[in-house]
Protein backbone atom coordinates (compact mmCIF):
# COMPACT_ATOMS: atom_id res chain seq x y z
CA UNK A 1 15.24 20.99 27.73
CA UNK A 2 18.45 21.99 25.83
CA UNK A 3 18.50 22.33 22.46
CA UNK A 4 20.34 19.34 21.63
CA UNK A 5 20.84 16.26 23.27
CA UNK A 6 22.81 13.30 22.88
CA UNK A 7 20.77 9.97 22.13
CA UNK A 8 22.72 6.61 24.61
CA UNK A 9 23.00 3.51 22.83
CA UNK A 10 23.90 0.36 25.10
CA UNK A 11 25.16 -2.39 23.65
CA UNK A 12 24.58 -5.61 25.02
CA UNK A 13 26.99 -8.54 24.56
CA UNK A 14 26.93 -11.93 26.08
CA UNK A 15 29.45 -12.38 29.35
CA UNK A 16 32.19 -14.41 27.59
CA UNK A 17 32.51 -11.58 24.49
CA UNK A 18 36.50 -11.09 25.57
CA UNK A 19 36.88 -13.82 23.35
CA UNK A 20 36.18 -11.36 20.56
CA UNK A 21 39.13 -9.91 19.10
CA UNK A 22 36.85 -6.32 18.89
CA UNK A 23 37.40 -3.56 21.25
CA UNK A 24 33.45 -3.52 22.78
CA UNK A 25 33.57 -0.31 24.57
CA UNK A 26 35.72 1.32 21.14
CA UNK A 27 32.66 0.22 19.16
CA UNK A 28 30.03 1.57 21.37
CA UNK A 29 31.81 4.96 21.85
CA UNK A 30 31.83 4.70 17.60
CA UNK A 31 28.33 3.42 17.47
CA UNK A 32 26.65 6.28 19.69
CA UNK A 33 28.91 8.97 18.03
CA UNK A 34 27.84 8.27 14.88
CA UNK A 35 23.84 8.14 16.25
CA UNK A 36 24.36 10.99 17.97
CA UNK A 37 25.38 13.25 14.73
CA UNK A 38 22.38 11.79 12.68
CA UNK A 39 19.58 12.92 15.71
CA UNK A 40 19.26 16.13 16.92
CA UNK A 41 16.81 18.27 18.72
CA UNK A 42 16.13 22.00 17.18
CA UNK A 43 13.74 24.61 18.58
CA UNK A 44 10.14 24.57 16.56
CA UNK A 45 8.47 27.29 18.20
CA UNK A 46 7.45 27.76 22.38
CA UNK A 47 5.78 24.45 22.35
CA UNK A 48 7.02 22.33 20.09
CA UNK A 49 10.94 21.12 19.50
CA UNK A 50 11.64 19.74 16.03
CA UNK A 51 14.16 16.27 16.16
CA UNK A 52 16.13 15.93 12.95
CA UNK A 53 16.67 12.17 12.02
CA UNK A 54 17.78 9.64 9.18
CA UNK A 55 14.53 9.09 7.98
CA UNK A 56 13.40 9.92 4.58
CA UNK A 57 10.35 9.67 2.51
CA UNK A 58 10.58 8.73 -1.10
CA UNK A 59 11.05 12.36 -3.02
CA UNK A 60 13.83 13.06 -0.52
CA UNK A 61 11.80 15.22 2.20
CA UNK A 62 12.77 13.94 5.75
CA UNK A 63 10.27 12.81 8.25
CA UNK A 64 8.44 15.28 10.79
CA UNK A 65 8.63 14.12 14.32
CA UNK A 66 8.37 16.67 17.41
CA UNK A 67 8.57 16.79 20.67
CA UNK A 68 5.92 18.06 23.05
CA UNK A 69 5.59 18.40 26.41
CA UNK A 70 2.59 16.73 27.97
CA UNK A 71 0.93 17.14 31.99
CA UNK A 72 2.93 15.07 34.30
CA UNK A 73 6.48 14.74 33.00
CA UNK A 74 5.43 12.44 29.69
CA UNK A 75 6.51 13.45 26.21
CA UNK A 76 4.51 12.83 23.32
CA UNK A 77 6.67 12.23 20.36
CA UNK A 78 4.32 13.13 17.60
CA UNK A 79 4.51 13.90 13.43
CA UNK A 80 1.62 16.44 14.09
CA UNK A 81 -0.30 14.87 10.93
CA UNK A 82 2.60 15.35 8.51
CA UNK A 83 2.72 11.96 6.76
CA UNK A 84 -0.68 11.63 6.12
CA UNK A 85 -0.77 15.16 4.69
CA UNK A 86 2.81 14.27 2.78
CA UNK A 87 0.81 11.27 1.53
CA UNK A 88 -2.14 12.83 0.31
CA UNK A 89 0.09 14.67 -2.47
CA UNK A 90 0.06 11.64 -4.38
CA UNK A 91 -2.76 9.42 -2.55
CA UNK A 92 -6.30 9.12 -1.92
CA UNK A 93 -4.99 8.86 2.22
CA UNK A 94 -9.00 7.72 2.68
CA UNK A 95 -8.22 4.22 0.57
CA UNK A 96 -5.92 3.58 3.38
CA UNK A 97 -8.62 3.11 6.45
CA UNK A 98 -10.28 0.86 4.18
CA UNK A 99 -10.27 -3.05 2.54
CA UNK A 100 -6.94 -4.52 2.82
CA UNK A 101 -5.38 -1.06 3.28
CA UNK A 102 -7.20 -0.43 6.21
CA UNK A 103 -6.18 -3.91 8.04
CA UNK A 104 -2.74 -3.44 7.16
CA UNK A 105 -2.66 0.18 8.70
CA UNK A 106 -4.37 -0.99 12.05
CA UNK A 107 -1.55 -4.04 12.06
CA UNK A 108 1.41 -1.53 11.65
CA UNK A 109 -0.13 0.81 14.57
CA UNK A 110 -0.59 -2.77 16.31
CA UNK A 111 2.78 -4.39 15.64
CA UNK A 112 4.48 -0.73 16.64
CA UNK A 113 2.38 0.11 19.58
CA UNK A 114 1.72 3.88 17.98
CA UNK A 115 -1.73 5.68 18.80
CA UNK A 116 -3.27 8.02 16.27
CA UNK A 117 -5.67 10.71 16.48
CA UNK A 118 -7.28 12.08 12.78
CA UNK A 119 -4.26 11.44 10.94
CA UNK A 120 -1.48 12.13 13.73
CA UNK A 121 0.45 9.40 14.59
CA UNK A 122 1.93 9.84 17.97
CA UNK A 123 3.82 7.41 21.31
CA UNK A 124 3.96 9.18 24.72
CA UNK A 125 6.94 7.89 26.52
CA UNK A 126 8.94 9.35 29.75
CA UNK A 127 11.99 11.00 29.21
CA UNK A 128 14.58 7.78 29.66
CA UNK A 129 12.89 6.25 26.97
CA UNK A 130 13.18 9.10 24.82
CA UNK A 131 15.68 7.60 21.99
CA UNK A 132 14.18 4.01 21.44
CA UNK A 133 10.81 5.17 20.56
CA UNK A 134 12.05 8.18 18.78
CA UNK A 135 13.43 4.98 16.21
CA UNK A 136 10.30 3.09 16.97
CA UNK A 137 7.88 5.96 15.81
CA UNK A 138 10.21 6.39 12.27
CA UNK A 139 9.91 2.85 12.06
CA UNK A 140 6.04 3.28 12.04
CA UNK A 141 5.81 6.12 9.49
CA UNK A 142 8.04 4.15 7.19
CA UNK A 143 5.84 0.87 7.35
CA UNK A 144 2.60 3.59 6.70
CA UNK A 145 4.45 5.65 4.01
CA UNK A 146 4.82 1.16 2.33
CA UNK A 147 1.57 1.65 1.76
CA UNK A 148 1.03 3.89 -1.09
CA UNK A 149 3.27 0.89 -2.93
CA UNK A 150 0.09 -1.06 -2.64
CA UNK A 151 -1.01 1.42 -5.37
CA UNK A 152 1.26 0.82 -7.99
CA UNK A 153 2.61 -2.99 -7.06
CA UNK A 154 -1.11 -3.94 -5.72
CA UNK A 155 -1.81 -7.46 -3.98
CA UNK A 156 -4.20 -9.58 -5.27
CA UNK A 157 -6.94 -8.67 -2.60
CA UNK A 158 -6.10 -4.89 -3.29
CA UNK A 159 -6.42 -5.02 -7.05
CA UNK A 160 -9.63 -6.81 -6.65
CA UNK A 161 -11.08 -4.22 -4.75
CA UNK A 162 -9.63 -0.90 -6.93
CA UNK A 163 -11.21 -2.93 -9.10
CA UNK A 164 -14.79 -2.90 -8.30
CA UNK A 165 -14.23 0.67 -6.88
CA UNK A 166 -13.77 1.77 -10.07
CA UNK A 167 -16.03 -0.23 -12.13
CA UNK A 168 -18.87 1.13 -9.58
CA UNK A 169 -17.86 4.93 -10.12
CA UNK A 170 -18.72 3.78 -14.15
CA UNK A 171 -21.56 1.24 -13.99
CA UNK A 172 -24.85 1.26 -11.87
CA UNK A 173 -24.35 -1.79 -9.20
CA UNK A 174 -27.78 -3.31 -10.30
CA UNK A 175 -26.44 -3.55 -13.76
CA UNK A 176 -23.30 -5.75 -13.17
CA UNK A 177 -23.10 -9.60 -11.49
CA UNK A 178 -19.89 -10.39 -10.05
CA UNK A 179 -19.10 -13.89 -10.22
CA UNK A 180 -20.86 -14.81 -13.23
CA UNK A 181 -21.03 -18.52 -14.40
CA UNK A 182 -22.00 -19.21 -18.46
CA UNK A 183 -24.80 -21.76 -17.76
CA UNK A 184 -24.29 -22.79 -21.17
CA UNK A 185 -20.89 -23.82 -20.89
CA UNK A 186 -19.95 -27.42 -19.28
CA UNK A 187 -18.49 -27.35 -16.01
CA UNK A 188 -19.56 -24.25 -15.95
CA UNK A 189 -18.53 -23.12 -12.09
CA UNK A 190 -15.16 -24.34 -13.22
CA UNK A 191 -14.66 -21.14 -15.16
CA UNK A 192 -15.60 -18.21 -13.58
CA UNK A 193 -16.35 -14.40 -15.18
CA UNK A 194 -15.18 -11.67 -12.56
CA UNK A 195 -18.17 -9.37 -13.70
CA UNK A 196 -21.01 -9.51 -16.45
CA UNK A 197 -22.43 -6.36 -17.73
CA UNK A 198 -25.09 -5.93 -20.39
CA UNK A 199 -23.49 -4.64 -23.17
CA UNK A 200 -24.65 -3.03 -26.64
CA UNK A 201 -24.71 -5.89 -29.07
CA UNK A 202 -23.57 -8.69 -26.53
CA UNK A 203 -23.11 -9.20 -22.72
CA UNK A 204 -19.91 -7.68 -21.00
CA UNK A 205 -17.34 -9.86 -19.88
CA UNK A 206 -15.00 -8.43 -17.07
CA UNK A 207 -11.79 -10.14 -16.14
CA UNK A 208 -9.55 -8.48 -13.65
CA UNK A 209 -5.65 -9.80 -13.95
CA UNK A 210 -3.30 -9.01 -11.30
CA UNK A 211 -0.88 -11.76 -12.07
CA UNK A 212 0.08 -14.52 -14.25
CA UNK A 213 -2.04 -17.45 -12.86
CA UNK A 214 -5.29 -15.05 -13.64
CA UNK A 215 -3.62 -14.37 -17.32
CA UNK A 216 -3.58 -18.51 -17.80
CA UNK A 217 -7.14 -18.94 -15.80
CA UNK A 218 -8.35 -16.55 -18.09
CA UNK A 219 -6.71 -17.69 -21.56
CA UNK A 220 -8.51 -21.12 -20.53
CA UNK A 221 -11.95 -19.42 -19.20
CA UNK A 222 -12.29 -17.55 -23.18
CA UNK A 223 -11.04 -20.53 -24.76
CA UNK A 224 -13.80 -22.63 -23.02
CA UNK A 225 -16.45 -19.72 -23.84
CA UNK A 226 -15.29 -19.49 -27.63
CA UNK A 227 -15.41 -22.94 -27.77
CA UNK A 228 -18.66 -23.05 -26.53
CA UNK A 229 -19.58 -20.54 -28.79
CA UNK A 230 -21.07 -17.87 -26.50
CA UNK A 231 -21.81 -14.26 -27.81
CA UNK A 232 -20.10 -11.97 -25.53
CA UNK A 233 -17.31 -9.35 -25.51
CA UNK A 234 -14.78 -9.48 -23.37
CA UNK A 235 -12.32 -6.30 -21.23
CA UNK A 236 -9.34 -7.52 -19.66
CA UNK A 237 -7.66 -4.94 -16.88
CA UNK A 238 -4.55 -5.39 -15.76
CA UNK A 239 -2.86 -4.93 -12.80
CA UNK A 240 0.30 -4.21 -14.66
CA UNK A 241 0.46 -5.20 -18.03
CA UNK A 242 4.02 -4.73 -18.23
CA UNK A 243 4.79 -7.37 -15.99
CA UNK A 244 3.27 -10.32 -17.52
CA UNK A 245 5.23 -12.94 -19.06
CA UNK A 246 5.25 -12.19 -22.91
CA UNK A 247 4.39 -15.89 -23.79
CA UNK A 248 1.39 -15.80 -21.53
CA UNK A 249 -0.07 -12.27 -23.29
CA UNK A 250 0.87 -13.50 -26.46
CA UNK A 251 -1.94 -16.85 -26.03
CA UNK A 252 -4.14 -14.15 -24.06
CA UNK A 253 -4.12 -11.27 -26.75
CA UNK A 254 -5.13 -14.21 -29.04
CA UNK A 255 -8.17 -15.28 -27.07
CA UNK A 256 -9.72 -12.24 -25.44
CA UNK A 257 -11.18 -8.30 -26.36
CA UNK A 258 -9.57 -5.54 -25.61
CA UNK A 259 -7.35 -4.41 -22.55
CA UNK A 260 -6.42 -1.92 -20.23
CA UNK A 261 -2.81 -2.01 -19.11
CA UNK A 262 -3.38 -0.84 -15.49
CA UNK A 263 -5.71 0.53 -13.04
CA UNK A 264 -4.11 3.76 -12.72
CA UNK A 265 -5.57 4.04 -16.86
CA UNK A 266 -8.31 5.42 -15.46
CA UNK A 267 -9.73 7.33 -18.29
CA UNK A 268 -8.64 4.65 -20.87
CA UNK A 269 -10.82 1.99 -18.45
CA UNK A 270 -13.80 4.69 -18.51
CA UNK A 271 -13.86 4.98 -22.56
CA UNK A 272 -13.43 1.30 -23.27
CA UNK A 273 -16.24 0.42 -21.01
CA UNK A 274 -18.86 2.96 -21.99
CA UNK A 275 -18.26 2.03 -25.06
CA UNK A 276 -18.90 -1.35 -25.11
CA UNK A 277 -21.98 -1.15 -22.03
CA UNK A 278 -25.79 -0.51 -22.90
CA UNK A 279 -26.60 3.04 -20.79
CA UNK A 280 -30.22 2.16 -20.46
């Protein structure tokens, strides 16, 4: 192979384009110039050849995608484990093979039609196919480098989970009930407690709050408990406290116990709940 190559971009246009007052062929010639300068193929080492393209990761380091040769003319187009590795700088890279995470990954690898072996994501594709998938594997790594946004911008399944990861890595699982209804309390499966915990002087209430519906749902579910007059202390953890409406934190701060303004708090989350549990 030589050392660089030249990417060829057809353009398709319908029969009838003359009617078009642009020169076609003058934008094609444009169009694959301008492709041509952003990818490039560079010697890696006797094995491997290193393709320089527009694709970026957050903190400015481009992506890693080789070339390498495979038995019977087939090239395997291949990060050689880079993103994950890139990822894990900042990540827990295991979170993503699991819960919603884990789905999503196994749709992007799905949707793209990329195989991966322990971390390296990879397409094998003859050589006349070279330049689409070259674009269709950097469309893959950017849809799996998405996902560390899941842990700072979580959906509502996500948070949930981080959740009860982390409440688990504090509390004993036979101590807490998820789902908790106060039998005292009218309509009572109406208004339900994300966790209940046994706590020093009264039971643990646990609300999780990814979003502004939970922050009303849960202004009403203390409201109905206070009104009810149950004993209990109360944690609210937020997905991002930050982002909630101030009207709606206002009538929450007013009704509920302390709170923790995001998951990634992790040692703030730790200290308010031992603090507030029974350890026996």
């Amino acid at each position: 192979m030589s050392q660089e190559f030249q990417l060829h971009l057809t353009i398709k246009v319908k029969q009838n384009y003359s009617t078009m007052n642009f020169d076609v062929h003058k934008l094609q010639e444009t169009l694959c110039s301008l492709m041509c300068a952003e990818v490039k193929i560079r010697p890696k080492n006797g094995t491997l050849l290193s393709i320089e393209t527009p694709f970026y990761f957050a903190d400015g380091d481009s992506y890693q995608i080789y070339i390498k040769e495979m038995p019977g003319g087939i090239i395997r187009l291949t990060d050689m484990g880079h993103t994950m590795m890139h990822l894990s700088y900042g990540n827990d890279t295991d979170k993503f093979r699991e819960g919603t995470r884990g789905k999503i990954l196994d749709q992007i690898k799905a949707e793209t039609n990329i195989d991966e072996d322990n971390g390296e994501f990879f397409i094998e594709t003859p050589v006349e196919n070279l330049g689409s998938n070259i674009f269709r594997l950097g469309q893959a790594l950017t849809k799996v480098n998405d996902l560390t946004f899941l842990n700072r911008a979580r959906a509502e399944s996500t948070f949930y989970e981080d959740l009860q990861e982390q409440l688990y890595k504090i509390v004993d699982l036979d101590k807490v009930k998820k789902d908790y209804f106060f039998e005292d309390m009218e309509n009572a499966k109406d208004y339900p407690i994300d966790y209940r915990i046994e706590g020093k002087y009264a039971p643990l209430f646990v609300f999780g709050i990814p979003n502004k519906d939970k922050a009303r749902l849960t202004t009403i579910i203390l409201e109905r408990l206070l009104r009810a007059k149950a004993d209990f202390d109360s944690l609210l953890i937020f997905s991002d406290l930050g982002a909630m409406p101030k009207q709606d934190l206002a009538r929450l701060s007013n009704a509920g116990g302390e709170m923790i303004a995001s998951l990634d708090a992790e040692t703030d989350f730790s200290r308010k709940l031992l603090r507030k549990i029974n350890p026996n």
